[in-house]
PDB file of N, CA and C in Angstrom:
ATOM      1  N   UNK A   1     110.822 120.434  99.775  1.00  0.00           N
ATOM      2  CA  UNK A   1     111.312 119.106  99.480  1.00  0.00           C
ATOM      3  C   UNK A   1     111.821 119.086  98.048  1.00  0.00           C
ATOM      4  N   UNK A   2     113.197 118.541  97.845  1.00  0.00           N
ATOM      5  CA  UNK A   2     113.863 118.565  96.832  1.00  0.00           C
ATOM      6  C   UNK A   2     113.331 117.447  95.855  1.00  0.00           C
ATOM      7  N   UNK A   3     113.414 117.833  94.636  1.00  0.00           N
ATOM      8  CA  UNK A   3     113.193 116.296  93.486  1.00  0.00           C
ATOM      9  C   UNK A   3     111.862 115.574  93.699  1.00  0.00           C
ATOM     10  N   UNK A   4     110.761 116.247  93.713  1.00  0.00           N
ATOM     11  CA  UNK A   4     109.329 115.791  93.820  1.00  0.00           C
ATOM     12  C   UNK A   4     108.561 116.513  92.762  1.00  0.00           C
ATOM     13  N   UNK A   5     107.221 115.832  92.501  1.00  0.00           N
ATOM     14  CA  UNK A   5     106.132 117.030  92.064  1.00  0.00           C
ATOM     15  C   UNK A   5     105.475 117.557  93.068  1.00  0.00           C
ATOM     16  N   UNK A   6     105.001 118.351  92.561  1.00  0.00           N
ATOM     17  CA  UNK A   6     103.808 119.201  93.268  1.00  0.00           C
ATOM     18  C   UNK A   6     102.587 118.362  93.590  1.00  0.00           C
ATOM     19  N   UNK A   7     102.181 117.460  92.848  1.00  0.00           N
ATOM     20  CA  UNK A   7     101.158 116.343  93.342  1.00  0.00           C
ATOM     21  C   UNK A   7     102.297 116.011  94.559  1.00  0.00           C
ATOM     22  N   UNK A   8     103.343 115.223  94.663  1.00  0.00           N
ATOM     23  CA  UNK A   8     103.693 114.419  95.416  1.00  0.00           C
ATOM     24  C   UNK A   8     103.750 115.519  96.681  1.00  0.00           C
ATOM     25  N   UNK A   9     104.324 116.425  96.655  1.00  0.00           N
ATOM     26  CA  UNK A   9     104.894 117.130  97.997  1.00  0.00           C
ATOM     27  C   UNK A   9     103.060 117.944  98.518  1.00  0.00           C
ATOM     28  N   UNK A  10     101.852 117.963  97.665  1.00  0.00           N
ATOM     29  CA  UNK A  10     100.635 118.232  98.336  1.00  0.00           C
ATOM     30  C   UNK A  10     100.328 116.986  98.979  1.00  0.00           C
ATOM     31  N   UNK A  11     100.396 115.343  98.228  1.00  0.00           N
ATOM     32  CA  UNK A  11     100.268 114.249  98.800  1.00  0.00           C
ATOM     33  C   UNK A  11     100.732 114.589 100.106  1.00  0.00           C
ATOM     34  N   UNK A  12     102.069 114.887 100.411  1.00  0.00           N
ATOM     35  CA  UNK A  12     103.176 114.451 101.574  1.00  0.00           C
ATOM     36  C   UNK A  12     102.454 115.187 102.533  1.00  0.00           C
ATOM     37  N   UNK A  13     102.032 116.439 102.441  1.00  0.00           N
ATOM     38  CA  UNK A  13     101.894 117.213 103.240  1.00  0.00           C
ATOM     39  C   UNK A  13     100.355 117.259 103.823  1.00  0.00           C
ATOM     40  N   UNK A  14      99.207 116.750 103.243  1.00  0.00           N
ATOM     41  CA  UNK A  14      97.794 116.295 103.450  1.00  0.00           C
ATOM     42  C   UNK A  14      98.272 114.880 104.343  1.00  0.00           C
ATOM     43  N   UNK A  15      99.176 113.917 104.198  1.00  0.00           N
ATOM     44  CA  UNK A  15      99.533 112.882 104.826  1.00  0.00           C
ATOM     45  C   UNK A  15      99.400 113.241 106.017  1.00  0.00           C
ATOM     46  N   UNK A  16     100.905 113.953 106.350  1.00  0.00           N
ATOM     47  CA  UNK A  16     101.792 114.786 107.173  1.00  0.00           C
ATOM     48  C   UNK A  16     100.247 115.588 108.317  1.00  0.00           C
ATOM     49  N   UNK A  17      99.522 116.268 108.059  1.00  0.00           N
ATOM     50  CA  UNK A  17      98.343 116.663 108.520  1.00  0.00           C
ATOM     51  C   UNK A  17      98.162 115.769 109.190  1.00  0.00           C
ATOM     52  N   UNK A  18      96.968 114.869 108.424  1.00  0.00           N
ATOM     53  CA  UNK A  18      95.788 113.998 108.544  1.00  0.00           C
ATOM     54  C   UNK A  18      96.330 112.982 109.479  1.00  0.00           C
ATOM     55  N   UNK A  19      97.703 112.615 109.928  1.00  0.00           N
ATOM     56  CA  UNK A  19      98.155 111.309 110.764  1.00  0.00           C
ATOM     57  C   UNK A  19      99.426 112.370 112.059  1.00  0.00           C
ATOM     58  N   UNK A  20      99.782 113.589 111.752  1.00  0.00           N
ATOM     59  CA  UNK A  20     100.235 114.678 112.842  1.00  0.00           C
ATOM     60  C   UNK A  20     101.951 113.661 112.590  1.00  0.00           C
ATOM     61  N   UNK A  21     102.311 113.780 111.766  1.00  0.00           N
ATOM     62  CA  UNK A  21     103.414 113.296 111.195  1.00  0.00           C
ATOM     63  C   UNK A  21     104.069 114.705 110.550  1.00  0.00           C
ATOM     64  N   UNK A  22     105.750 114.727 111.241  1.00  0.00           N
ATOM     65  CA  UNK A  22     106.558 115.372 110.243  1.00  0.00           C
ATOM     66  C   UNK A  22     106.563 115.498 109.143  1.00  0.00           C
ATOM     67  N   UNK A  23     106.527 116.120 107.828  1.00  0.00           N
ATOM     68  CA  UNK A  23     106.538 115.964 106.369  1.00  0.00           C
ATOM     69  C   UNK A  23     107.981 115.090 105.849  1.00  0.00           C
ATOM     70  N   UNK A  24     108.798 115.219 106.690  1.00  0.00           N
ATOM     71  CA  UNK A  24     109.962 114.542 106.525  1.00  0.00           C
ATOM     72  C   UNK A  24     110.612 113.195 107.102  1.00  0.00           C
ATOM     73  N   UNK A  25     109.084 112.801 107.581  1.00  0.00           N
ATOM     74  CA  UNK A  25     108.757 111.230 108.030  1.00  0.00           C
ATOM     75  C   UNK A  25     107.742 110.487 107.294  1.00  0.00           C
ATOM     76  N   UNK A  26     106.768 111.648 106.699  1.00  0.00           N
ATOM     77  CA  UNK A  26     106.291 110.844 105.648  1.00  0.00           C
ATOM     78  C   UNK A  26     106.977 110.347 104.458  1.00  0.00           C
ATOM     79  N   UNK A  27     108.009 111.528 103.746  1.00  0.00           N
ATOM     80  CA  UNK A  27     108.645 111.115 102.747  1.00  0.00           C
ATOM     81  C   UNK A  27     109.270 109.567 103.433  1.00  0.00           C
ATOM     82  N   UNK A  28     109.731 109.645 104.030  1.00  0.00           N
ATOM     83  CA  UNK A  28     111.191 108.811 104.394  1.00  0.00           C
ATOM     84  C   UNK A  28     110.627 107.232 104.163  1.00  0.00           C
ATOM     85  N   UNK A  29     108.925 107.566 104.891  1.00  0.00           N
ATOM     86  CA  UNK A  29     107.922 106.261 104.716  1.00  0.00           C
ATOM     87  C   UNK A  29     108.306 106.048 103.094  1.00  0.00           C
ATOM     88  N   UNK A  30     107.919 106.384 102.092  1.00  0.00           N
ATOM     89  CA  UNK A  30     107.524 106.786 100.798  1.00  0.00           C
ATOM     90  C   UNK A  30     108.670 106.132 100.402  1.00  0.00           C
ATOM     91  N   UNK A  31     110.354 106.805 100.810  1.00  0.00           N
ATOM     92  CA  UNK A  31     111.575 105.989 100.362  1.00  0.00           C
ATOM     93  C   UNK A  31     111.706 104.605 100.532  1.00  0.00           C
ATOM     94  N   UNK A  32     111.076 103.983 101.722  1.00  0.00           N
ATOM     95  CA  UNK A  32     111.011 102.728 101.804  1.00  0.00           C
ATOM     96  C   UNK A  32     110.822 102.119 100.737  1.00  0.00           C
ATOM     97  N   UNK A  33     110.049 102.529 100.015  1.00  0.00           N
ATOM     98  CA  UNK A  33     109.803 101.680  98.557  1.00  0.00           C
ATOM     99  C   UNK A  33     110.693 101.498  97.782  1.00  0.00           C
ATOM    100  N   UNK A  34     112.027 102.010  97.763  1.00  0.00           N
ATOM    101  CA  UNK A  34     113.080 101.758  96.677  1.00  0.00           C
ATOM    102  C   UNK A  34     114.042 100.555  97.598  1.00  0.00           C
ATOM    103  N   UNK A  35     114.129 100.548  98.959  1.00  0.00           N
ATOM    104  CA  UNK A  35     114.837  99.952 100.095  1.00  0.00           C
ATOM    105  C   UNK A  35     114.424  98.101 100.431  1.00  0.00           C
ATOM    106  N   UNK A  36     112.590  98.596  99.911  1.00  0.00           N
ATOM    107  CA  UNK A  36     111.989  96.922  99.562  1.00  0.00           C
ATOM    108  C   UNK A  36     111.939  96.942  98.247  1.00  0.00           C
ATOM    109  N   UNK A  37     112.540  96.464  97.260  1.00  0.00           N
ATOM    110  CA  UNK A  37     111.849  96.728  95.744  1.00  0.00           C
ATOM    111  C   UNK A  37     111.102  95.114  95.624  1.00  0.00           C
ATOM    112  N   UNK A  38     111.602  93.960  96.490  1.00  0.00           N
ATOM    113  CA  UNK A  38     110.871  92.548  95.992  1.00  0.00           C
ATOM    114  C   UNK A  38     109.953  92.327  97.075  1.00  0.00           C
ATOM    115  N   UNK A  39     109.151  92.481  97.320  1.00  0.00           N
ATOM    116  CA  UNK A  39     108.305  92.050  98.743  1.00  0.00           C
ATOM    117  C   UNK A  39     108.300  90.563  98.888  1.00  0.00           C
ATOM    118  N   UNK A  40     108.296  89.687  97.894  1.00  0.00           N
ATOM    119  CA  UNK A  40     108.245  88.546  97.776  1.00  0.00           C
ATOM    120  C   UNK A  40     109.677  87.620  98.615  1.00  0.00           C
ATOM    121  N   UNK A  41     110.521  88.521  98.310  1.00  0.00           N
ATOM    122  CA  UNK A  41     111.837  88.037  99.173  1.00  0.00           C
ATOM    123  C   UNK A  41     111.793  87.716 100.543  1.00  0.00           C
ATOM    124  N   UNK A  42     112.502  86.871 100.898  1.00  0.00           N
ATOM    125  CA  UNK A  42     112.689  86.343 102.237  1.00  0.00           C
ATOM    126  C   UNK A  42     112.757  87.334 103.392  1.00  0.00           C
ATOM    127  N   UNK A  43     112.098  87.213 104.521  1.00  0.00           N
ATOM    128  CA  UNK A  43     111.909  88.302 105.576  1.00  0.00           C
ATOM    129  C   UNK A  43     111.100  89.308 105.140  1.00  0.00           C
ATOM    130  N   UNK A  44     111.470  89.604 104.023  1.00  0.00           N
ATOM    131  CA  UNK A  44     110.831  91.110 103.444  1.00  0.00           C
ATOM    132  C   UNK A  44     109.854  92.293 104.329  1.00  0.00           C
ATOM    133  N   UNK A  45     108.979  91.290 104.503  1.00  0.00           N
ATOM    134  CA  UNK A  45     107.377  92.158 105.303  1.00  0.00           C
ATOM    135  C   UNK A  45     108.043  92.446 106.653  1.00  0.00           C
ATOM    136  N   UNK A  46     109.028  91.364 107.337  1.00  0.00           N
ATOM    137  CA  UNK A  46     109.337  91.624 108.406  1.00  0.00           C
ATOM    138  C   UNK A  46     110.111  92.875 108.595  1.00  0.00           C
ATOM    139  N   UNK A  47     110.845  92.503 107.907  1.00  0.00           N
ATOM    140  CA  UNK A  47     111.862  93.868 107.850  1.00  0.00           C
ATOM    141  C   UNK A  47     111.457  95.052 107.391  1.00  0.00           C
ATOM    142  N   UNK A  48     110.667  95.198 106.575  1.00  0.00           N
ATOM    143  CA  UNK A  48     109.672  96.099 106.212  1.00  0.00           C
ATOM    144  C   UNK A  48     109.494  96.727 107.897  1.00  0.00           C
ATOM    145  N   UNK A  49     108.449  96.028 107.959  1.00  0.00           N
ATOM    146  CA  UNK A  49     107.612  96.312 109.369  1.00  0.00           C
ATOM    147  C   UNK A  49     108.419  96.818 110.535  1.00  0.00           C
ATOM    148  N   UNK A  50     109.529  96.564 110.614  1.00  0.00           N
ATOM    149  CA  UNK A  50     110.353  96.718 111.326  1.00  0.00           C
ATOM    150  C   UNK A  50     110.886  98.350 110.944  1.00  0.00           C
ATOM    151  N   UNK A  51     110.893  98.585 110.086  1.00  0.00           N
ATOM    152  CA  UNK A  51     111.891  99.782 109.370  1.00  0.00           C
ATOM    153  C   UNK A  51     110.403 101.099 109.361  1.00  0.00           C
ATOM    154  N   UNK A  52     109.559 100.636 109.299  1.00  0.00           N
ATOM    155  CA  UNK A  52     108.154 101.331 109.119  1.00  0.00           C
ATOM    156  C   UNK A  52     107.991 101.870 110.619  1.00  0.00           C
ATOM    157  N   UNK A  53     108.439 100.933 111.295  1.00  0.00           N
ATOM    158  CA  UNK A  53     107.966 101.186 113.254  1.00  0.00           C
ATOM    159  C   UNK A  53     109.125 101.991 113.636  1.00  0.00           C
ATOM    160  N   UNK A  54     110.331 101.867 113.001  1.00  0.00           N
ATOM    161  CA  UNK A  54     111.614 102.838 113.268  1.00  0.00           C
ATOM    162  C   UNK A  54     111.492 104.412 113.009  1.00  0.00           C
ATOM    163  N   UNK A  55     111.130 104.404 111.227  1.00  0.00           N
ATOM    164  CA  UNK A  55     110.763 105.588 110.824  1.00  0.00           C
ATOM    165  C   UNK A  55     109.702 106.580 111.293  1.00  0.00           C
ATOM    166  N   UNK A  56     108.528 105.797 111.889  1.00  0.00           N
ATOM    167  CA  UNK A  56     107.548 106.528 112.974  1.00  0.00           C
ATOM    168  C   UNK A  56     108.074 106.771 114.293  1.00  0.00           C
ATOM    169  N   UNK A  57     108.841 105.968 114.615  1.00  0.00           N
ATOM    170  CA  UNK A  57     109.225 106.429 116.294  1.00  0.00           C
ATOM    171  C   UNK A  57     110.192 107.553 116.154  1.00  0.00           C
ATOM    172  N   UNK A  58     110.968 107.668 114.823  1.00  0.00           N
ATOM    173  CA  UNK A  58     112.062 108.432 115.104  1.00  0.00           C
ATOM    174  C   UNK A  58     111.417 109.922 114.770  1.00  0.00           C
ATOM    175  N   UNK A  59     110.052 109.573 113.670  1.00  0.00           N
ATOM    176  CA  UNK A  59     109.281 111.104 113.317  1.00  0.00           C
ATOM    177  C   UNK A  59     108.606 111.322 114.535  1.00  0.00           C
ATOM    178  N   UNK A  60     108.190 110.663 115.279  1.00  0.00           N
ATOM    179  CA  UNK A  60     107.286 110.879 116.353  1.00  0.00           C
ATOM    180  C   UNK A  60     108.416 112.088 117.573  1.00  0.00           C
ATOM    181  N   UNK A  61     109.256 111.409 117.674  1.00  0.00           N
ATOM    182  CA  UNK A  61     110.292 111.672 118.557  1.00  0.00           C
ATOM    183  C   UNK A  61     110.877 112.926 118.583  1.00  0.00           C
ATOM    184  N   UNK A  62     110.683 113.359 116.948  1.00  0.00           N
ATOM    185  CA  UNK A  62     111.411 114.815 116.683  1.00  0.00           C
ATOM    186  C   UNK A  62     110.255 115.576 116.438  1.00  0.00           C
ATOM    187  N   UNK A  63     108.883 115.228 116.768  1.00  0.00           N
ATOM    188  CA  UNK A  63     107.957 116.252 117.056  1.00  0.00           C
ATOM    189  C   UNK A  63     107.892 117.224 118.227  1.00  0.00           C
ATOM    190  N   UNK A  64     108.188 116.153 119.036  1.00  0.00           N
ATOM    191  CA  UNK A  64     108.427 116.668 120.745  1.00  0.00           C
ATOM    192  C   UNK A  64     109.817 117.732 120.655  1.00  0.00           C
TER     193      UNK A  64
END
């Protein structure tokens, strides 16, 4: 994984383990955070939640 630390990409990958998640579905979780930067904003959580259930179905999907 490009442009990380070494804390972050051991984080990703103990994640990635512990929940049987792609390493490249955890990051993508992780990017979400620049995609919500105000949580406080209108819809926010929804859309959040929404984008969180996408990014798992689509890591789930490319496990198989």
């Amino acid at each position: 994984m490009s442009n990380i630390s070494e804390a972050e990409d051991k984080l990703i990958e103990r994640v990635s383990r512990e929940f049987e998640l792609p390493p490249v579905t955890v990051q993508a979780l992780l990017d979400l955070e620049s995609e919500f930067p105000n949580m406080s904003a209108r819809s926010a959580k929804s859309r959040l939640t929404r984008r969180v259930e996408e990014v798992i179905s689509a890591g789930l999907g490319s496990k198989d």
